[in-house]
C-alpha atoms as a PDB file:
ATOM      1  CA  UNK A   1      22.069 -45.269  82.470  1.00  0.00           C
ATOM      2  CA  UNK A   2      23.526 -45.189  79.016  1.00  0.00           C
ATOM      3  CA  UNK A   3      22.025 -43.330  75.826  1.00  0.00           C
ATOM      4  CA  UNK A   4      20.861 -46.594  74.692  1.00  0.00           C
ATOM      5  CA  UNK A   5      19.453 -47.914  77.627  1.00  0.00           C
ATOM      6  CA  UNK A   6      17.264 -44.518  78.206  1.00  0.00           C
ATOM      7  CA  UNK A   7      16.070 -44.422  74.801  1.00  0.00           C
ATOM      8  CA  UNK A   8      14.809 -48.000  74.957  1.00  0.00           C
ATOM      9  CA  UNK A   9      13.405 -46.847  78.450  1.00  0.00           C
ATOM     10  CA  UNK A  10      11.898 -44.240  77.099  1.00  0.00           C
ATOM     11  CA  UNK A  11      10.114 -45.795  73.989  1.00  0.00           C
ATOM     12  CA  UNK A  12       8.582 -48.551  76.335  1.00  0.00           C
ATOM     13  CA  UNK A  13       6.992 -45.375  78.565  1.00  0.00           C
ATOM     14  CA  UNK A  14       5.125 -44.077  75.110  1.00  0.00           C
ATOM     15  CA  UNK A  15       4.284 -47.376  74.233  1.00  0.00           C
ATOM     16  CA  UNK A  16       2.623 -47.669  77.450  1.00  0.00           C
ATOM     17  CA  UNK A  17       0.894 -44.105  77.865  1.00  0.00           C
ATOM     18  CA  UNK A  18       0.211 -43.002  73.967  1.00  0.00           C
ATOM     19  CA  UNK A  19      -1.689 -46.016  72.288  1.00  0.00           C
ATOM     20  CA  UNK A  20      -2.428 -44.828  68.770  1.00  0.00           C
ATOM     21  CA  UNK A  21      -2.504 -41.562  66.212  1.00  0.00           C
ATOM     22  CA  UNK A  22      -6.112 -40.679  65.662  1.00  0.00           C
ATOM     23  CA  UNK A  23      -5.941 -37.657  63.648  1.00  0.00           C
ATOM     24  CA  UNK A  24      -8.030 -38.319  60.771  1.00  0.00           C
ATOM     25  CA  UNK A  25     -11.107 -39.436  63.475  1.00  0.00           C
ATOM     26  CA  UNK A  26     -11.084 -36.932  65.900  1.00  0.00           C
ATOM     27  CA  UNK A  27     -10.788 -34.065  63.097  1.00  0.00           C
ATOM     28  CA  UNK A  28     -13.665 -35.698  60.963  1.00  0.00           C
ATOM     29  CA  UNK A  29     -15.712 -36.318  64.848  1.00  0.00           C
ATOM     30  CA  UNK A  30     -15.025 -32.224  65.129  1.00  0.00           C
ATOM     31  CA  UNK A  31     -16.029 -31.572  61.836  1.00  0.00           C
ATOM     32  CA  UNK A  32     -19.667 -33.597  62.141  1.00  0.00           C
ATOM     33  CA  UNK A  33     -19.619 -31.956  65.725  1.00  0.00           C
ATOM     34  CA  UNK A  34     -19.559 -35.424  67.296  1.00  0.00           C
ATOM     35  CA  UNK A  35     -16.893 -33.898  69.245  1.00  0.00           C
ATOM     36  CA  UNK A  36     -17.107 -30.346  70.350  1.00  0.00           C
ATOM     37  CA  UNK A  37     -13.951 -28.040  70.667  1.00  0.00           C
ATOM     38  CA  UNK A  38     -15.190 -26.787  73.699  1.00  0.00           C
ATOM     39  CA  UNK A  39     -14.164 -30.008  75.386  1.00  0.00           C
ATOM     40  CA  UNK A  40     -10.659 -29.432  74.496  1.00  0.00           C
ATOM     41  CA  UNK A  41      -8.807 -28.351  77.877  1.00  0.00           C
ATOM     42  CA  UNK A  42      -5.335 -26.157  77.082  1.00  0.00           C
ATOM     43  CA  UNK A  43      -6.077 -24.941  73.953  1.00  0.00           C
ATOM     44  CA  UNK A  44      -4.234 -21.902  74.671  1.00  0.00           C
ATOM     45  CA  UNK A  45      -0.871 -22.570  76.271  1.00  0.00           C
ATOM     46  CA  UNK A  46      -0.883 -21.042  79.493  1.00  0.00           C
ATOM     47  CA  UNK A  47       1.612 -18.278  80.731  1.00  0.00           C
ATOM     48  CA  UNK A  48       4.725 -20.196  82.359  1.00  0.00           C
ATOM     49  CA  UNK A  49       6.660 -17.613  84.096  1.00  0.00           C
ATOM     50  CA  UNK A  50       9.974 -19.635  83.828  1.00  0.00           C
ATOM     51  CA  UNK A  51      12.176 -16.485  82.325  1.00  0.00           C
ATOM     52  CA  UNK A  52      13.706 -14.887  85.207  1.00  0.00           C
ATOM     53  CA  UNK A  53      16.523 -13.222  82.876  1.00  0.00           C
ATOM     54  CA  UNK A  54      16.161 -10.850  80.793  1.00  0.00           C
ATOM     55  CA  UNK A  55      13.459  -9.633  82.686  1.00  0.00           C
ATOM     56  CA  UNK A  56      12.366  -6.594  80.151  1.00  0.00           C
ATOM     57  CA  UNK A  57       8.549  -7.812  78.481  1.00  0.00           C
ATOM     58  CA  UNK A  58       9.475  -7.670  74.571  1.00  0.00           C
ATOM     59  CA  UNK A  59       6.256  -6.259  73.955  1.00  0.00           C
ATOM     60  CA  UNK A  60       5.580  -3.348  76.592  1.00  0.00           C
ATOM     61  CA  UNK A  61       9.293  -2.740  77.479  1.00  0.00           C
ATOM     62  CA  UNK A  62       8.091  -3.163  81.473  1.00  0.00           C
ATOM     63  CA  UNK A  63      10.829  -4.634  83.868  1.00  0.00           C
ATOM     64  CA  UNK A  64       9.313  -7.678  85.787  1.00  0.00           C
ATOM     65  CA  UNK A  65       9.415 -10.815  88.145  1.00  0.00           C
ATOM     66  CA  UNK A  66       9.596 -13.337  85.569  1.00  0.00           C
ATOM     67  CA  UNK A  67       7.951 -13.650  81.648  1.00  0.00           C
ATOM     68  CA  UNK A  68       6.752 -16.187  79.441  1.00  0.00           C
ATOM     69  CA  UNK A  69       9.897 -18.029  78.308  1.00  0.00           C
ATOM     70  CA  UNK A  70       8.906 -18.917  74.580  1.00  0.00           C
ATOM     71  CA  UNK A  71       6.998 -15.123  73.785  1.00  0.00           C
ATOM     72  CA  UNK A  72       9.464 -13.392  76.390  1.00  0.00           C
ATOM     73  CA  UNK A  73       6.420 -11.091  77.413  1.00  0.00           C
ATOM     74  CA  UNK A  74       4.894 -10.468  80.280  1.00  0.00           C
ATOM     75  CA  UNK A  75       1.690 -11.968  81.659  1.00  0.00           C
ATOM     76  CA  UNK A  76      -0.305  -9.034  80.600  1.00  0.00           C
ATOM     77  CA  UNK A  77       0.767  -8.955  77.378  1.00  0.00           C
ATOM     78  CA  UNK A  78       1.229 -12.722  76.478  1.00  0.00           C
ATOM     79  CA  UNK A  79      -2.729 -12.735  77.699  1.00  0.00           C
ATOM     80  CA  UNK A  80      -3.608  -9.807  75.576  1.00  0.00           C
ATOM     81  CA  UNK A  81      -1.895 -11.670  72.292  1.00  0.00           C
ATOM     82  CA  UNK A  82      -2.869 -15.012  72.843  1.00  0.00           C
ATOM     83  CA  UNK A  83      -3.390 -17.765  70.113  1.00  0.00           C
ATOM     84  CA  UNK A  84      -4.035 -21.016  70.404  1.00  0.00           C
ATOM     85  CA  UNK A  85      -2.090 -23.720  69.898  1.00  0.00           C
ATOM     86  CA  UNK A  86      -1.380 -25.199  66.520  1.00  0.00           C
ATOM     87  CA  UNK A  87      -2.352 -29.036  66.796  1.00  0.00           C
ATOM     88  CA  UNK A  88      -0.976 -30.854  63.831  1.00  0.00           C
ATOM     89  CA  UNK A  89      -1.992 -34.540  65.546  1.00  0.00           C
ATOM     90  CA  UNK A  90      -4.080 -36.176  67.873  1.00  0.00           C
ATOM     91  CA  UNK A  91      -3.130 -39.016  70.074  1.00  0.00           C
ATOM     92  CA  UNK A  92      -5.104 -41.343  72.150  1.00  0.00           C
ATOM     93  CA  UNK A  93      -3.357 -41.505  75.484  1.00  0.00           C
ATOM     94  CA  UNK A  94      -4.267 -42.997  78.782  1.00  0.00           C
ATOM     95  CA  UNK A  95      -5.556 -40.914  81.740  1.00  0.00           C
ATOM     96  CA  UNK A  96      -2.571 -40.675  83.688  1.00  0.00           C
ATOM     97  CA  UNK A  97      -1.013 -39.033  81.261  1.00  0.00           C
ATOM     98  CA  UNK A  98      -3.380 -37.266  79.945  1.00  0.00           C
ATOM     99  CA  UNK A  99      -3.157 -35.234  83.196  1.00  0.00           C
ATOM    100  CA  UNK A 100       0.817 -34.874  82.986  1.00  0.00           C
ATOM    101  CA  UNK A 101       0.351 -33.579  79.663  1.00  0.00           C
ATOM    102  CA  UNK A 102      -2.191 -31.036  81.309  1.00  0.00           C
ATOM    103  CA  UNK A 103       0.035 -29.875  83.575  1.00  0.00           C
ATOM    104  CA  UNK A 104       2.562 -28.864  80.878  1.00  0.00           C
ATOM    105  CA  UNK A 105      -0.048 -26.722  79.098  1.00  0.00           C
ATOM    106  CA  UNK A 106      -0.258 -29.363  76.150  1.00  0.00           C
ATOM    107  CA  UNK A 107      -4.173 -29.384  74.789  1.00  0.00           C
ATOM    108  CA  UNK A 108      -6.313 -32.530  75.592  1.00  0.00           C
ATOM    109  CA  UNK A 109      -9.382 -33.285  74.171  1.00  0.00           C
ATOM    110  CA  UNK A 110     -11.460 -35.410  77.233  1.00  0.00           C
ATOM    111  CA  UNK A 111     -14.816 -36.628  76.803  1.00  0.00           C
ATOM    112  CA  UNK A 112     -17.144 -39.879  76.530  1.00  0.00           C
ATOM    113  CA  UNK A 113     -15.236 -41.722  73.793  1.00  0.00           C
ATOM    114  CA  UNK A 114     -11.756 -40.909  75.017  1.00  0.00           C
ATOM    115  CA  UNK A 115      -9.105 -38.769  75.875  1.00  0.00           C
ATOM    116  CA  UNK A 116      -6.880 -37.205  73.253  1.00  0.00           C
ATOM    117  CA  UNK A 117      -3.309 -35.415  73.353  1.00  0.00           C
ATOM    118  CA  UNK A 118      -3.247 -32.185  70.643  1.00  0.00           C
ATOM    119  CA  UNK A 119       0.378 -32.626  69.531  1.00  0.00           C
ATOM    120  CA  UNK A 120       1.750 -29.444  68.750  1.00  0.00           C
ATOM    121  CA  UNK A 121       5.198 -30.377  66.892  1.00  0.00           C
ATOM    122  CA  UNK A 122       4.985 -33.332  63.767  1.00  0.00           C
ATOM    123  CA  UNK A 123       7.043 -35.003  61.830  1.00  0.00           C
ATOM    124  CA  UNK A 124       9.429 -36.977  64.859  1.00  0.00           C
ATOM    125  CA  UNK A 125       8.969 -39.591  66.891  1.00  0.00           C
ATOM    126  CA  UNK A 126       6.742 -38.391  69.536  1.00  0.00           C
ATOM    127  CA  UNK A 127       9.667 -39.829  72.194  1.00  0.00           C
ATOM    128  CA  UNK A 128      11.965 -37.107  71.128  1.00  0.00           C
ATOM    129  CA  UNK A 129       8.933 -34.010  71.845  1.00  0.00           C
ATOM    130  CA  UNK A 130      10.601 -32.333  74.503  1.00  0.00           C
ATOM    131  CA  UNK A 131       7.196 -32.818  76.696  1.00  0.00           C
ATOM    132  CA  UNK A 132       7.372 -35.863  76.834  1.00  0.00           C
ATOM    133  CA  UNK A 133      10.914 -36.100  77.646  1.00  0.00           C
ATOM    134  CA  UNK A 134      10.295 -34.008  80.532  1.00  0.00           C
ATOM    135  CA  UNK A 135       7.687 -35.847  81.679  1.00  0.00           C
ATOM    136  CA  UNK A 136       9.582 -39.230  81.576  1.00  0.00           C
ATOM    137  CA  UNK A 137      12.656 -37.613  83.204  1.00  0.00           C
ATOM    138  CA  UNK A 138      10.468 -35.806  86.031  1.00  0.00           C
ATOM    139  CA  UNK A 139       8.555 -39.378  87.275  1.00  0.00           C
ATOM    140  CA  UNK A 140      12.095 -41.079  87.399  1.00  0.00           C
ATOM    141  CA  UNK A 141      13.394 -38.537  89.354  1.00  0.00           C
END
């Protein structure tokens, strides 16, 4: 597959999974508590455990398994100085990938009147956010 021919691949997949940018309603439906934050799954990125090497937690100084791969800490200490994530956007996506999204830690807001992706990152086309590149690479595996 060429460059080309994935990108275009690529930009029909968002076309068919993210339908529209819905930032302005959701925050406003927050605001008026039409929409409670408490329905909003992820909201602090989980620990991933993908650094194997270095293996010395940033924060404690502790030699382990495997640490958080963007903090570089441990689990103890990545759960002890936790934030939550920094949603600049919402999307309205479909179900399916609603739950892919989940399973990468990004925050998704589920409830009566639809299901929302929290986009952490702005300011690109949401094809070139490296979740959902790995997404669209892992199902055409």
């Amino acid at each position: 597959m060429t460059i080309q021919e994935r990108e275009d691949a690529l930009g029909k997949f968002v076309e068919r999974e993210i339908y529209v940018c819905q930032s302005a309603l959701v925050e406003e439906a927050l605001k008026k508590q039409i929409f409670s934050i408490d329905d909003l799954e992820n909201k602090y990125r989980p620990f991933d455990g993908r650094l194997i090497t270095p293996n010395v937690c940033v924060r404690c100084q502790g030699e382990f398994i495997c640490l958080d791969s963007e903090t570089g800490e441990c689990e103890s200490c990545f759960e002890d100085h936790q934030e939550p994530q920094d949603i600049y956007e919402w999307w309205l996506v479909s179900p399916w990938f609603s739950k892919r999204l989940l399973m990468e830690g990004e925050p998704i807001l589920d409830n009566d009147y639809g299901i929302w992706w929290g986009r952490c990152t702005t300011g690109q086309a949401t094809s070139m956010d490296y979740v959902i590149q790995k997404i669209y690479d892992d199902i055409m595996q």
